[in-house]
Structure formats: C-alpha cells, structure tokens
PDB file of N, CA and C in Angstrom:
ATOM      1  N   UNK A   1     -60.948 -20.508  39.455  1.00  0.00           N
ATOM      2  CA  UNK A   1     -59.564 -20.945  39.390  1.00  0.00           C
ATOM      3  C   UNK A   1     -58.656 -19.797  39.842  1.00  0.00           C
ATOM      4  N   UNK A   2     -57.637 -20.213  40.553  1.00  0.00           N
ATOM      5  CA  UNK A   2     -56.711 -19.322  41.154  1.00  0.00           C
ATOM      6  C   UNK A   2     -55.768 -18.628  39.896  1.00  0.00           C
ATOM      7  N   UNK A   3     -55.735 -17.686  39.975  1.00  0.00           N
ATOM      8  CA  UNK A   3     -54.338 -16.732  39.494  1.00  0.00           C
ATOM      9  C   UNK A   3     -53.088 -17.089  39.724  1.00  0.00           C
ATOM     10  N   UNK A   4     -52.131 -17.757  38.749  1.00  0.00           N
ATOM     11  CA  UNK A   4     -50.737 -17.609  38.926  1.00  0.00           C
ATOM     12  C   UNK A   4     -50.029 -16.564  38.546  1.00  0.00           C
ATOM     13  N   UNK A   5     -48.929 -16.120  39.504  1.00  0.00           N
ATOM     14  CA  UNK A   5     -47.957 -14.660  39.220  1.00  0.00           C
ATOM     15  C   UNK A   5     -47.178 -15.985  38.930  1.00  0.00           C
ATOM     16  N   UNK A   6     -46.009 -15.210  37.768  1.00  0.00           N
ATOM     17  CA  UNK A   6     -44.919 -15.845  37.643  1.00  0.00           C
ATOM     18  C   UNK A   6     -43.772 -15.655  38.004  1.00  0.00           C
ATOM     19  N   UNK A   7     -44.158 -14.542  38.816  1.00  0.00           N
ATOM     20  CA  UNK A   7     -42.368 -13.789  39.049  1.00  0.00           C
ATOM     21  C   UNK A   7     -41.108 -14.037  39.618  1.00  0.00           C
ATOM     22  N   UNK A   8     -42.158 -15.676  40.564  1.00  0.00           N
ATOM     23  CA  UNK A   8     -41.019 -15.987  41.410  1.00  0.00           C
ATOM     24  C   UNK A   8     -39.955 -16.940  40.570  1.00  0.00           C
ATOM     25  N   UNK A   9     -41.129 -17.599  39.633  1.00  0.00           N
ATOM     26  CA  UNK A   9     -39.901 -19.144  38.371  1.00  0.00           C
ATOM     27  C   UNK A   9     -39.180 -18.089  38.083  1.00  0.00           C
ATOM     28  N   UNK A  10     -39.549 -16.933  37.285  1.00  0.00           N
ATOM     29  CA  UNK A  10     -38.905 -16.109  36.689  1.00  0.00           C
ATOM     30  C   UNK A  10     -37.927 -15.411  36.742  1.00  0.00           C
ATOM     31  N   UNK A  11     -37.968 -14.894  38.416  1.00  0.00           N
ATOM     32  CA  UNK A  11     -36.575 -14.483  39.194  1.00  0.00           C
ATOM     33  C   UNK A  11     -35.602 -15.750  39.400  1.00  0.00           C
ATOM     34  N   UNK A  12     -36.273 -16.906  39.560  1.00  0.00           N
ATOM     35  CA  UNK A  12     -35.255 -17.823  40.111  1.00  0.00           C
ATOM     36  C   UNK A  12     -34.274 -18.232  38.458  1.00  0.00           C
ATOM     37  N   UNK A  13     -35.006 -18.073  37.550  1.00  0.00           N
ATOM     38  CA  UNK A  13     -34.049 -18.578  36.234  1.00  0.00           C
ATOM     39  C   UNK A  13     -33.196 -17.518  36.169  1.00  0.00           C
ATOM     40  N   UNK A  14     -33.506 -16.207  36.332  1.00  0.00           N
ATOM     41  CA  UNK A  14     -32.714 -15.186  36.073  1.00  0.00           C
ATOM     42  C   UNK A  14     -31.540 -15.144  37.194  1.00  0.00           C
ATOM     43  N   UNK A  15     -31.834 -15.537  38.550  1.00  0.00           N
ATOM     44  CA  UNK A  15     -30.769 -15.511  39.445  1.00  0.00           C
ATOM     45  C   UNK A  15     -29.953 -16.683  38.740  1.00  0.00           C
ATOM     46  N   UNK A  16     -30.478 -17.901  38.449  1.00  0.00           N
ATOM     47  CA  UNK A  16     -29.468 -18.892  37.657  1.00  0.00           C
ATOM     48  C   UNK A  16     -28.654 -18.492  36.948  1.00  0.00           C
ATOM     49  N   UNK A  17     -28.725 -17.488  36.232  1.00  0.00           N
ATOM     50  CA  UNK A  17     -28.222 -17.242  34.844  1.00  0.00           C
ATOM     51  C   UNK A  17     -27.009 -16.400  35.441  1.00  0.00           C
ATOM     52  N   UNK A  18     -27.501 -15.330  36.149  1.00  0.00           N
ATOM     53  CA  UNK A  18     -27.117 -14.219  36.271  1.00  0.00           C
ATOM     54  C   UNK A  18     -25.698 -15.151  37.259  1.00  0.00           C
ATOM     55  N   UNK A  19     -25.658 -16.202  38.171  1.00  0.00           N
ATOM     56  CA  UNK A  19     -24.892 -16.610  39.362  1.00  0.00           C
ATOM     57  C   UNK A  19     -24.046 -17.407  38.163  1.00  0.00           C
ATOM     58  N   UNK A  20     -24.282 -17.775  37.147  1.00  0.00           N
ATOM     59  CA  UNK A  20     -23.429 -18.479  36.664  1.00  0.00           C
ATOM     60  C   UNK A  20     -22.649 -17.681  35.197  1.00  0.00           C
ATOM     61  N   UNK A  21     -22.876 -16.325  35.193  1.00  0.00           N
ATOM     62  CA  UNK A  21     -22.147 -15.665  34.913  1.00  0.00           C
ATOM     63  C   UNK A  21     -21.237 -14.436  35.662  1.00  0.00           C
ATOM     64  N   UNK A  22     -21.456 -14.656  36.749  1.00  0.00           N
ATOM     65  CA  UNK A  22     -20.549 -14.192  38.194  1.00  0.00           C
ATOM     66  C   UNK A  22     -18.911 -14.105  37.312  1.00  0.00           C
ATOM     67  N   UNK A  23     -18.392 -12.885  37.373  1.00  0.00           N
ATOM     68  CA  UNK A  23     -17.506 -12.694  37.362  1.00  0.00           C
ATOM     69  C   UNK A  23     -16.635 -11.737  35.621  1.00  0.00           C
ATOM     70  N   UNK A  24     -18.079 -12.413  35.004  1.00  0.00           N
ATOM     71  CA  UNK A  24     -17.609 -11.565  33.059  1.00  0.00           C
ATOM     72  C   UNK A  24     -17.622 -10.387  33.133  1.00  0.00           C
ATOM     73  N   UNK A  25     -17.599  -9.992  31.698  1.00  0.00           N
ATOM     74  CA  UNK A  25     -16.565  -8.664  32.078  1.00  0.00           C
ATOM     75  C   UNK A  25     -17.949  -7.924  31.180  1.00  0.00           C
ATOM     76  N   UNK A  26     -18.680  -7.038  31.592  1.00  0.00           N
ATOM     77  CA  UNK A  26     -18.970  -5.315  31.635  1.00  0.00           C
ATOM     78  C   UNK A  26     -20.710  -6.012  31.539  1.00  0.00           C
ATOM     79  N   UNK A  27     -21.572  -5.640  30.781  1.00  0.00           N
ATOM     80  CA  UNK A  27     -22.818  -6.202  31.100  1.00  0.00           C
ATOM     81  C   UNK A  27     -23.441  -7.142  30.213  1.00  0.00           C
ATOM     82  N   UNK A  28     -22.229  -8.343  30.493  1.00  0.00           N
ATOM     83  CA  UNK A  28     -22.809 -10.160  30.460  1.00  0.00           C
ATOM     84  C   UNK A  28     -22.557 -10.528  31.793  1.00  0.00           C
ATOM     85  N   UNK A  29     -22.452  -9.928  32.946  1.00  0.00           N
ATOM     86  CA  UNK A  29     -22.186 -10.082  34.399  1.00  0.00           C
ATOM     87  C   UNK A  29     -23.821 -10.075  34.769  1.00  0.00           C
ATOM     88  N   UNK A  30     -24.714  -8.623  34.239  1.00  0.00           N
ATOM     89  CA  UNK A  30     -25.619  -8.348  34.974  1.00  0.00           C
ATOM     90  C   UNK A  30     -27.100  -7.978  34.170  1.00  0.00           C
ATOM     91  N   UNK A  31     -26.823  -7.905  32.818  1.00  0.00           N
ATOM     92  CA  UNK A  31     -28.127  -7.885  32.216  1.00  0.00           C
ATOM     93  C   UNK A  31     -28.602  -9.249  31.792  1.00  0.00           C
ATOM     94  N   UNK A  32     -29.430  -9.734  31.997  1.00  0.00           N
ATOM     95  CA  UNK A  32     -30.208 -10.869  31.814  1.00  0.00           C
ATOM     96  C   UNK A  32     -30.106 -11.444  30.195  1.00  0.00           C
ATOM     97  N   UNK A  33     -30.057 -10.615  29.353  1.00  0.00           N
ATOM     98  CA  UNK A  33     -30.371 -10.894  27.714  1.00  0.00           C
ATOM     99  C   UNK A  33     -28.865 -10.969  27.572  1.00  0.00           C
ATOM    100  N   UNK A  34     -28.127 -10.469  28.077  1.00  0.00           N
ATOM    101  CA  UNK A  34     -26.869 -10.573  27.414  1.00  0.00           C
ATOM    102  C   UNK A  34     -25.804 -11.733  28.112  1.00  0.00           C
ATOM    103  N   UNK A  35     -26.541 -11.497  29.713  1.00  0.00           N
ATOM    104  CA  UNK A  35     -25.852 -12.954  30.400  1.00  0.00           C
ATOM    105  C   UNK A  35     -26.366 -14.053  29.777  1.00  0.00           C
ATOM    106  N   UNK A  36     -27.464 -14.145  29.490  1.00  0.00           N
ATOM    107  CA  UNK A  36     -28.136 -15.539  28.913  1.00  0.00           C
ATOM    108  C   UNK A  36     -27.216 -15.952  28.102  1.00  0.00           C
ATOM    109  N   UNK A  37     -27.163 -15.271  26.937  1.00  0.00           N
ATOM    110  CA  UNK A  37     -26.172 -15.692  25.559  1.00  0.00           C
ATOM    111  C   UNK A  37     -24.692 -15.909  26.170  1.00  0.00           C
ATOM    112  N   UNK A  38     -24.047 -15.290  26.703  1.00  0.00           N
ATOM    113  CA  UNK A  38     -22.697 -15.209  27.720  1.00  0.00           C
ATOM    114  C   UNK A  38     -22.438 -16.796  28.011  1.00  0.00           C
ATOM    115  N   UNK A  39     -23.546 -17.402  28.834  1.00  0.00           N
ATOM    116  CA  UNK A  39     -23.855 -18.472  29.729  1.00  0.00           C
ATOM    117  C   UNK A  39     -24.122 -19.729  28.948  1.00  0.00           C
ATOM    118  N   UNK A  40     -24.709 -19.477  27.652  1.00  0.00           N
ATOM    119  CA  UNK A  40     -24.908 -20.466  26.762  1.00  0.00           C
ATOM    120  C   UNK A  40     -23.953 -20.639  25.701  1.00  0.00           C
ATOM    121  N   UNK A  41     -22.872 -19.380  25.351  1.00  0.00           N
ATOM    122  CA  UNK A  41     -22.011 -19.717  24.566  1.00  0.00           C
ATOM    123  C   UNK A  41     -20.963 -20.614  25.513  1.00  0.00           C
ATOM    124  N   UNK A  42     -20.786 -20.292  26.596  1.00  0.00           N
ATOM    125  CA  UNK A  42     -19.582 -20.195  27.596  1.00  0.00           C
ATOM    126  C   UNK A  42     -20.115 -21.772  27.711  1.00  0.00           C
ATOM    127  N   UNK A  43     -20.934 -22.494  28.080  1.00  0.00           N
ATOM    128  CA  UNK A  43     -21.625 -24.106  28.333  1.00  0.00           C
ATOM    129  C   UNK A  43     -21.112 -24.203  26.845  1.00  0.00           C
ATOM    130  N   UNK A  44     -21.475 -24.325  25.754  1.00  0.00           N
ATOM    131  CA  UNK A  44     -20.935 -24.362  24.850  1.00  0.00           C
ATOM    132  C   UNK A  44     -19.544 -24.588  24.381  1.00  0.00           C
ATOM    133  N   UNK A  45     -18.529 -23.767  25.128  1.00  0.00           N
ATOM    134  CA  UNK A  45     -17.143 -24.695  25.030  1.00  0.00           C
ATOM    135  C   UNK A  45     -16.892 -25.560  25.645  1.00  0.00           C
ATOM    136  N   UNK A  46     -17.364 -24.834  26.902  1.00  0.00           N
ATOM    137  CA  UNK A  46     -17.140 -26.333  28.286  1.00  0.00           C
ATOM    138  C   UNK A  46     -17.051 -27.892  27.520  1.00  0.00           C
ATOM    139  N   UNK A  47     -18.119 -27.820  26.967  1.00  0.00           N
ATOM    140  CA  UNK A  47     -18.700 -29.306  26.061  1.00  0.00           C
ATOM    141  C   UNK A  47     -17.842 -29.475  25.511  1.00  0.00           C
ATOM    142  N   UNK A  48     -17.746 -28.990  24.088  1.00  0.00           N
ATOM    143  CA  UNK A  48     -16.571 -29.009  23.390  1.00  0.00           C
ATOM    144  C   UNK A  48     -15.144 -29.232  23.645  1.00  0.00           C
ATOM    145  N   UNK A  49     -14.568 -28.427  24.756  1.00  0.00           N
ATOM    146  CA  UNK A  49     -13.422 -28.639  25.438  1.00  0.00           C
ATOM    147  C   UNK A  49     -13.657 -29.670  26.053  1.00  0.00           C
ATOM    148  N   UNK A  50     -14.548 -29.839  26.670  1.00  0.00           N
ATOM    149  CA  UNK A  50     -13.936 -31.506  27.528  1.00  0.00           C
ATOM    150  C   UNK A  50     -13.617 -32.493  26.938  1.00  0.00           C
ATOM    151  N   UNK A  51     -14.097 -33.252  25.702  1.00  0.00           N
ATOM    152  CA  UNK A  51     -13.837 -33.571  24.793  1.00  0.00           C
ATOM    153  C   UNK A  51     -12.393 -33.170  24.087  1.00  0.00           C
ATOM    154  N   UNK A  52     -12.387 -32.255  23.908  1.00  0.00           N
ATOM    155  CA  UNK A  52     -10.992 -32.198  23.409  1.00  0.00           C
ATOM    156  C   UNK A  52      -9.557 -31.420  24.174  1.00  0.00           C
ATOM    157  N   UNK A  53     -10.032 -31.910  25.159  1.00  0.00           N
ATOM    158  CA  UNK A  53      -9.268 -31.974  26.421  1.00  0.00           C
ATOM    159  C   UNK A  53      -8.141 -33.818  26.235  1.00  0.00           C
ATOM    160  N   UNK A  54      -9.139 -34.371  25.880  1.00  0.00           N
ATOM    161  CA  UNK A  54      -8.535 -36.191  25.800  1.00  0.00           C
ATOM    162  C   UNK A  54      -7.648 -35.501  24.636  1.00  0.00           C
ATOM    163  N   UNK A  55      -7.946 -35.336  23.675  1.00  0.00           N
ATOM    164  CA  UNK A  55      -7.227 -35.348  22.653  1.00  0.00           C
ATOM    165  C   UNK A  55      -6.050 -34.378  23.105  1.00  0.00           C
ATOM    166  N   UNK A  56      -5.721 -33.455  23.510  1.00  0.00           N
ATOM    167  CA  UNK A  56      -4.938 -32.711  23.988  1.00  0.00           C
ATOM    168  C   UNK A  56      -4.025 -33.273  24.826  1.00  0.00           C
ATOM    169  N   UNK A  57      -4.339 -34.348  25.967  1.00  0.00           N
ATOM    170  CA  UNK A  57      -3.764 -34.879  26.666  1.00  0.00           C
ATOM    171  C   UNK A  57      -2.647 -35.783  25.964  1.00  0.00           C
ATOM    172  N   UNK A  58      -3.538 -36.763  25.309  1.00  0.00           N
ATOM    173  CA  UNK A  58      -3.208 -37.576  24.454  1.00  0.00           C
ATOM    174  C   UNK A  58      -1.742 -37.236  23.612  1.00  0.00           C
ATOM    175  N   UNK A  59      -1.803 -36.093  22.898  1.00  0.00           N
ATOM    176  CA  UNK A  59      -0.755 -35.356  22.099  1.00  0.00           C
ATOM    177  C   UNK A  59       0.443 -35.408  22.893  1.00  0.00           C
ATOM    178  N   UNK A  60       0.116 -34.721  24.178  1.00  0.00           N
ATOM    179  CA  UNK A  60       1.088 -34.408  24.888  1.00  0.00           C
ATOM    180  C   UNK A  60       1.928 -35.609  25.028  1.00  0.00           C
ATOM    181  N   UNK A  61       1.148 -36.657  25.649  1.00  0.00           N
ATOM    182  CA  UNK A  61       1.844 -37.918  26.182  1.00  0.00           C
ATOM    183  C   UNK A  61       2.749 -38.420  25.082  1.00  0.00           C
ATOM    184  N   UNK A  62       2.309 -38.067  23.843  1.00  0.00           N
ATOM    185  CA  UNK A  62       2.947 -38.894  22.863  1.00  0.00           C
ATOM    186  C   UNK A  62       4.296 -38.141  22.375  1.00  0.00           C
ATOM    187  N   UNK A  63       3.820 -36.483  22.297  1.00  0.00           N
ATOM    188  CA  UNK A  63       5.180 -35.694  22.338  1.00  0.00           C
ATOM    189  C   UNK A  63       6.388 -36.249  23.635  1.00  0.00           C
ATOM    190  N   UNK A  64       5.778 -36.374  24.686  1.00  0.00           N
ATOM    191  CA  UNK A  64       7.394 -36.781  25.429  1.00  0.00           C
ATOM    192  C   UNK A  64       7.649 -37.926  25.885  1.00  0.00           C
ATOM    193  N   UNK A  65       6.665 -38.993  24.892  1.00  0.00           N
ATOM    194  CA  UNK A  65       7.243 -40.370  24.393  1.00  0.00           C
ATOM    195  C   UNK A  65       8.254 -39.944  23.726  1.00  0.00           C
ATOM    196  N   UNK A  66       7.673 -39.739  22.513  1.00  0.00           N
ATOM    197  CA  UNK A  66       8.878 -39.661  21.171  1.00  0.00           C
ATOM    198  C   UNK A  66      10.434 -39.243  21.476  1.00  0.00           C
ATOM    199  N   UNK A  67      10.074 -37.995  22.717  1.00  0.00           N
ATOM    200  CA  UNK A  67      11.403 -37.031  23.371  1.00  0.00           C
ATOM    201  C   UNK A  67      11.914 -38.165  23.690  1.00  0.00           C
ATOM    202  N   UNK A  68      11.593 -38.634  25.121  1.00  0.00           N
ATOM    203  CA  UNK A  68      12.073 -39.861  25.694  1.00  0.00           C
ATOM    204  C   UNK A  68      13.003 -40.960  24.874  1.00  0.00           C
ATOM    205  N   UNK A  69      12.235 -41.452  23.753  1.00  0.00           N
ATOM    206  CA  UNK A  69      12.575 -43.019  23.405  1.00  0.00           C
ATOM    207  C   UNK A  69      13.575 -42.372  22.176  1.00  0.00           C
ATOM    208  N   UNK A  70      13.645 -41.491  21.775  1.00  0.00           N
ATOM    209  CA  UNK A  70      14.786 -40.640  21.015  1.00  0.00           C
ATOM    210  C   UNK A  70      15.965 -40.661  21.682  1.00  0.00           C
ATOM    211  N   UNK A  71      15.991 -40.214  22.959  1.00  0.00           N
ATOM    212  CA  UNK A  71      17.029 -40.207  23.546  1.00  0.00           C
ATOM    213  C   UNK A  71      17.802 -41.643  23.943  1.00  0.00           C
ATOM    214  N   UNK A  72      17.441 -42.433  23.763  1.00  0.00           N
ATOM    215  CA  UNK A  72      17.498 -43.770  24.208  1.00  0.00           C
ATOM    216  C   UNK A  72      17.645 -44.880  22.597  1.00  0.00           C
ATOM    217  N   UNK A  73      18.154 -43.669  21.057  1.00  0.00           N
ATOM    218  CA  UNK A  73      17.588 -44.222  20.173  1.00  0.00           C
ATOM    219  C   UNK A  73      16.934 -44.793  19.084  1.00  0.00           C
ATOM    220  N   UNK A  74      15.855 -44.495  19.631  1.00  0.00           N
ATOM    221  CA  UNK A  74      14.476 -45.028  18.370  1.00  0.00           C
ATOM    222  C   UNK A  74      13.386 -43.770  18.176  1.00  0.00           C
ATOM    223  N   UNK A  75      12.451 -44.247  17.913  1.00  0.00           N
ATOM    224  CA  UNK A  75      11.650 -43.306  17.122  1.00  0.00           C
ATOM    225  C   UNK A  75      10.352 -43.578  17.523  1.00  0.00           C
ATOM    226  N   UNK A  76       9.324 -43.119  17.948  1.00  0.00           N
ATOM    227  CA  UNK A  76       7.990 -42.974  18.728  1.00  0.00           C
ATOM    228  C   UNK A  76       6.921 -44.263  17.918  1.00  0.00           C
ATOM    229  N   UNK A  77       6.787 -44.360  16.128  1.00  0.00           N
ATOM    230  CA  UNK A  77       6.436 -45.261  15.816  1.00  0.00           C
ATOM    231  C   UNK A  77       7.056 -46.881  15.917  1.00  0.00           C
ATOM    232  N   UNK A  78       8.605 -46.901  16.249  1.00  0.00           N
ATOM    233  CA  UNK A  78       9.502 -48.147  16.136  1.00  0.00           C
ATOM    234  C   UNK A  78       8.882 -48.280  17.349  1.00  0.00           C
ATOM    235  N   UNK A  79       8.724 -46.960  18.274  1.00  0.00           N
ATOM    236  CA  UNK A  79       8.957 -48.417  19.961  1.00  0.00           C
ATOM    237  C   UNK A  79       7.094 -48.366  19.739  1.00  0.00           C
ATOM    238  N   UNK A  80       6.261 -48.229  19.366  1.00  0.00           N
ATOM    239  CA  UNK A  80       4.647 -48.369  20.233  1.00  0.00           C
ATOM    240  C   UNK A  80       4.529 -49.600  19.098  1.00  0.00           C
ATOM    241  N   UNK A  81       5.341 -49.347  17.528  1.00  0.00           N
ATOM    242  CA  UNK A  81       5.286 -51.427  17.034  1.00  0.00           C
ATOM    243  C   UNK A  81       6.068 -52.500  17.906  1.00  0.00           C
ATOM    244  N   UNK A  82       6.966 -52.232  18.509  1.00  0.00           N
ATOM    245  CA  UNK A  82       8.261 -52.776  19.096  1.00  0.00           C
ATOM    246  C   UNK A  82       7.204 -52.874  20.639  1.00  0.00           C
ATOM    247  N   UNK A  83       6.354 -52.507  20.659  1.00  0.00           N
ATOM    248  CA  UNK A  83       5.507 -53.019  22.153  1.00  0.00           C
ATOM    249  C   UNK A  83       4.622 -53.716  21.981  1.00  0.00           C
ATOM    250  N   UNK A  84       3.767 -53.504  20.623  1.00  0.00           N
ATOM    251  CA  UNK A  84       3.123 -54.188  19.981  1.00  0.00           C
ATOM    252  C   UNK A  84       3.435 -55.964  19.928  1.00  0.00           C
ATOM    253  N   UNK A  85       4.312 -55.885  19.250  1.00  0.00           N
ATOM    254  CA  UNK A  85       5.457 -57.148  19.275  1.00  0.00           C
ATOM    255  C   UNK A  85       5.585 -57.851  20.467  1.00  0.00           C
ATOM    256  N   UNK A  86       6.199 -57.090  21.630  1.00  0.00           N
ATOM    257  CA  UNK A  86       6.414 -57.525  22.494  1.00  0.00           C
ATOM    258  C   UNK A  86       5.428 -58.124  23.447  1.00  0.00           C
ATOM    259  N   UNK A  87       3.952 -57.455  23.321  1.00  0.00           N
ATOM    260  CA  UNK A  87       2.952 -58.145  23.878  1.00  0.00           C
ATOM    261  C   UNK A  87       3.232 -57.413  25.178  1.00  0.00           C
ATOM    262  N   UNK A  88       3.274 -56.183  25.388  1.00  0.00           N
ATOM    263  CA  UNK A  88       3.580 -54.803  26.490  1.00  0.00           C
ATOM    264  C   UNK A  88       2.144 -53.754  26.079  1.00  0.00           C
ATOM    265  N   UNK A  89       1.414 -54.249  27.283  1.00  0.00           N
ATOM    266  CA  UNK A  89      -0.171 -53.508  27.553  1.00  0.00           C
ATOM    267  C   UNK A  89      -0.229 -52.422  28.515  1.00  0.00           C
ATOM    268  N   UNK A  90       0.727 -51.607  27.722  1.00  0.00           N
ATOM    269  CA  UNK A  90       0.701 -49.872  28.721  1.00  0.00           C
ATOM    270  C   UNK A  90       0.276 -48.954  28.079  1.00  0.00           C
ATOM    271  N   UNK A  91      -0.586 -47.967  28.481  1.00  0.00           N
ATOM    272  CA  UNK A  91      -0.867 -47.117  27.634  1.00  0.00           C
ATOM    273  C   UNK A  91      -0.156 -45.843  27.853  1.00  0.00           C
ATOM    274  N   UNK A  92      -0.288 -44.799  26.851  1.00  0.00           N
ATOM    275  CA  UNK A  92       0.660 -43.797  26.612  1.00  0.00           C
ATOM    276  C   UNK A  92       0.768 -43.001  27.913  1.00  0.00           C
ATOM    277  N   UNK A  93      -0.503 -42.544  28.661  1.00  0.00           N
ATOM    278  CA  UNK A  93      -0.449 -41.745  29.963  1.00  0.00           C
ATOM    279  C   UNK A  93       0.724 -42.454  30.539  1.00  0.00           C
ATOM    280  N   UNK A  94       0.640 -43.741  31.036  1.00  0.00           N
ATOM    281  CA  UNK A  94       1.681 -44.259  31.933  1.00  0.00           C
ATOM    282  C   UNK A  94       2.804 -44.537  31.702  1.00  0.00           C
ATOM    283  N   UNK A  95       3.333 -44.480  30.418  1.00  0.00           N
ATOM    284  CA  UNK A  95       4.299 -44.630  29.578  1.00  0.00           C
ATOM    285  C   UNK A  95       4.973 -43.222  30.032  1.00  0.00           C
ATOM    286  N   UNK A  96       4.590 -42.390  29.833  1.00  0.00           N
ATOM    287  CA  UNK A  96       4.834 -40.750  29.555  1.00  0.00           C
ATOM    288  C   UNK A  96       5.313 -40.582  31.298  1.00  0.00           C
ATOM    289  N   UNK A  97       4.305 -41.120  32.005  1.00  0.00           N
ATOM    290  CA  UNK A  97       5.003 -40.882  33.543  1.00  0.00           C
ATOM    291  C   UNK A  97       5.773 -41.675  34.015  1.00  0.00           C
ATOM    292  N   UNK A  98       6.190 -43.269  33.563  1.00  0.00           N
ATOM    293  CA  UNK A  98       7.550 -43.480  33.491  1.00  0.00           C
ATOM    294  C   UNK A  98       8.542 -43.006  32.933  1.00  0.00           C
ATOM    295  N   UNK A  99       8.341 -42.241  32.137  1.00  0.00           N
ATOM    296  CA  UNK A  99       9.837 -41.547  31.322  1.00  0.00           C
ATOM    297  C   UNK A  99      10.198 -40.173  31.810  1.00  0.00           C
ATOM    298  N   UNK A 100       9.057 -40.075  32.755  1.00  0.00           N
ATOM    299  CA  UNK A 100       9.413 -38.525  33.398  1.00  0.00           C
ATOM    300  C   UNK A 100      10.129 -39.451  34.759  1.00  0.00           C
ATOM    301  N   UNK A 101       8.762 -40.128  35.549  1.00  0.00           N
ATOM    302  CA  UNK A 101       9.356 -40.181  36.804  1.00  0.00           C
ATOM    303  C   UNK A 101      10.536 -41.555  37.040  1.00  0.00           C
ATOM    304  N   UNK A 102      10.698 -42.623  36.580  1.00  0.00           N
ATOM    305  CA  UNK A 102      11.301 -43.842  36.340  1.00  0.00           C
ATOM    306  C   UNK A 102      12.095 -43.656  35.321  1.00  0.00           C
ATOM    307  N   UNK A 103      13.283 -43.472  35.193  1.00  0.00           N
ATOM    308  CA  UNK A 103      13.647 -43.403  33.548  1.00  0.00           C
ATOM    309  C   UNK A 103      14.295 -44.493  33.662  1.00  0.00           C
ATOM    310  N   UNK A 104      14.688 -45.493  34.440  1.00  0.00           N
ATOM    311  CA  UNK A 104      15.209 -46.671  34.435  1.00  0.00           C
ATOM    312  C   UNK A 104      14.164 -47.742  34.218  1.00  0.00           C
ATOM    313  N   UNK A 105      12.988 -47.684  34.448  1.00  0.00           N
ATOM    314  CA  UNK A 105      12.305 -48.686  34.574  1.00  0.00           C
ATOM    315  C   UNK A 105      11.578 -48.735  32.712  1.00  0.00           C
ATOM    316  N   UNK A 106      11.214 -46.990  32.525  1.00  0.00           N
ATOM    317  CA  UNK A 106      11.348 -46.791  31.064  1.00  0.00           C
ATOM    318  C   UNK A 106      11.943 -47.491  30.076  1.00  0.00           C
ATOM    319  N   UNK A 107      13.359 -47.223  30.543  1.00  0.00           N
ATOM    320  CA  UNK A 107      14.772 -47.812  29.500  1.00  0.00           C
ATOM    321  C   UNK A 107      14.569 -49.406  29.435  1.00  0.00           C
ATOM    322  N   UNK A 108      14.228 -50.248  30.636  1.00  0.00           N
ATOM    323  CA  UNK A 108      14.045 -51.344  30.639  1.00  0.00           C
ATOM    324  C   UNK A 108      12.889 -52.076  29.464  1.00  0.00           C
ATOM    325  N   UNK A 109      11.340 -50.815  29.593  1.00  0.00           N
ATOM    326  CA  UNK A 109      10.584 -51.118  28.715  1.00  0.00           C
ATOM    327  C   UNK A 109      11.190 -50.909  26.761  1.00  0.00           C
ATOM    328  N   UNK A 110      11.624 -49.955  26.780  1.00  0.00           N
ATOM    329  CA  UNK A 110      12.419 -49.707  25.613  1.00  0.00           C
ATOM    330  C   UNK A 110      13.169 -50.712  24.734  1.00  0.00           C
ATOM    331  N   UNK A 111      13.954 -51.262  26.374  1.00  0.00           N
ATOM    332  CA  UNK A 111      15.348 -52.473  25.496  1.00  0.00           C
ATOM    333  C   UNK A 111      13.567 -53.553  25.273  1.00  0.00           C
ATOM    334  N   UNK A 112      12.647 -53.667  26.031  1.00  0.00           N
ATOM    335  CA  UNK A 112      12.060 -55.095  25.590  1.00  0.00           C
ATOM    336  C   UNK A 112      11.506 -54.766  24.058  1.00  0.00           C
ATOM    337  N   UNK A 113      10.934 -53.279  23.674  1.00  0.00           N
ATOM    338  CA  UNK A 113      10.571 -52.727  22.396  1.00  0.00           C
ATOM    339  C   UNK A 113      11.637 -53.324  21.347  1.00  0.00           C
ATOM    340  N   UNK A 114      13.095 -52.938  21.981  1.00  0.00           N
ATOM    341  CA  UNK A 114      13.806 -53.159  20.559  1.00  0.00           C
ATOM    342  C   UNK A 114      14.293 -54.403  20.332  1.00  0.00           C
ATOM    343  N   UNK A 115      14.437 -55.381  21.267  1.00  0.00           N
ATOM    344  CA  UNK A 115      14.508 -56.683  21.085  1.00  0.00           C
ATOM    345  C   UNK A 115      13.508 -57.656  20.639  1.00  0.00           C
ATOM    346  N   UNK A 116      12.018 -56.986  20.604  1.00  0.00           N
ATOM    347  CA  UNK A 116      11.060 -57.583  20.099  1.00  0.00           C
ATOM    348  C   UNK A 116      10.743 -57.452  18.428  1.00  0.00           C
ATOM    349  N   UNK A 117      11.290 -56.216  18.432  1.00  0.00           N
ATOM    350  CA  UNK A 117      12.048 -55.493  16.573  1.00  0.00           C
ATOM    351  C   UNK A 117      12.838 -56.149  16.192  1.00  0.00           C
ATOM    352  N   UNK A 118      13.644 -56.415  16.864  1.00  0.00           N
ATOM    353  CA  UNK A 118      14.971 -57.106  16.405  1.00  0.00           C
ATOM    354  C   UNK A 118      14.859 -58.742  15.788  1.00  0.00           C
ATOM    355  N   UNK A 119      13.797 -59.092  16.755  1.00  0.00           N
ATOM    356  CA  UNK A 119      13.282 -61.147  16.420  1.00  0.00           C
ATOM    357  C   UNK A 119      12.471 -60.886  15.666  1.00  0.00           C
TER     358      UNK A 119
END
C-alpha cells in the first residue's frame, strides 16, 4: 500500500484560514493557531449579526414611523391599529420609505389610519 504525505490537505486548510483572516491586526493575520480562533470567533458574529441585523432594521423603521405619524398627530401604536382597522397591508420597511420619500402619499395613508379609528 502506498504512503500518504499530508502536507498538501494541510497547507490548503491553513492557506484557508490564514486568506480569510487577511487583514487582522498583529499575529491572528499570520499564525495558524491564533488565526484559526480569530476566524471562528469572527464566523461566529457574522451568524449572529445577520440575524440581528432584521431586528435592527426593523427598530429603525419603526423609530421614523413613530417620528413621521407624530408629526402629522398620532402615535406609532394608534396608526399600525388604525391600519389594522383599515384593512392597509404595508409593512413597516415601506411605510418608513414613504414617509421619507412620499410624504404626501404617507399623509394620505395616515388620514385612512385615523378615519378607520374614528368609525
């Protein structure tokens, strides 16, 4: 039976490691034991953060709802019941970029919020 060297899997995981810690700072750049851990904590938020990346988004949209429909008003829980009511199937992302970019077309959704409060 033939002899296997391993050196070549072995270099190639270590070039992995080592290319995907390209750029850290002092030696998690270039020692192997310390990039490893570097590379696996660092995958480690990635995960985590992407995930709570939605939730982050999410916040936001709802902070400059509330700004928005304040100014115009009401109060962030009155208008998303007051859409509720109204039978108005938008969700907060697009909500949030009508009140930045449309603020007329916004205000329009708003008056249907508070007239649906109002009956």
């Amino acid at each position: 039976m033939a002899r296997v060297k391993r050196g070549v899997t072995g270099h190639a995981k270590h070039k992995k490691v080592l290319k995907a810690a390209k750029g850290y700072y002092g030696r998690r750049k270039n020692t192997i034991r310390i990039a490893k851990q570097a590379v696996e904590k660092a995958n480690q938020y990635a995960f985590r953060d992407r995930k709570r990346r939605k939730r982050t988004f999410r916040a936001l949209w709802i902070q400059r709802l509330n700004a928005a429909v304040r100014e115009l008003g009401m109060t962030y829980s009155r208008f998303i019941a007051g859409l509720g009511k109204a039978g108005v199937v938008v969700d907060r992302k697009v909500l949030s970029d009508l009140a930045i970019h449309e603020p007329a077309a916004f205000a329009a959704i708003v008056g249907q919020a508070q007239t649906a409060l109002a009956s």
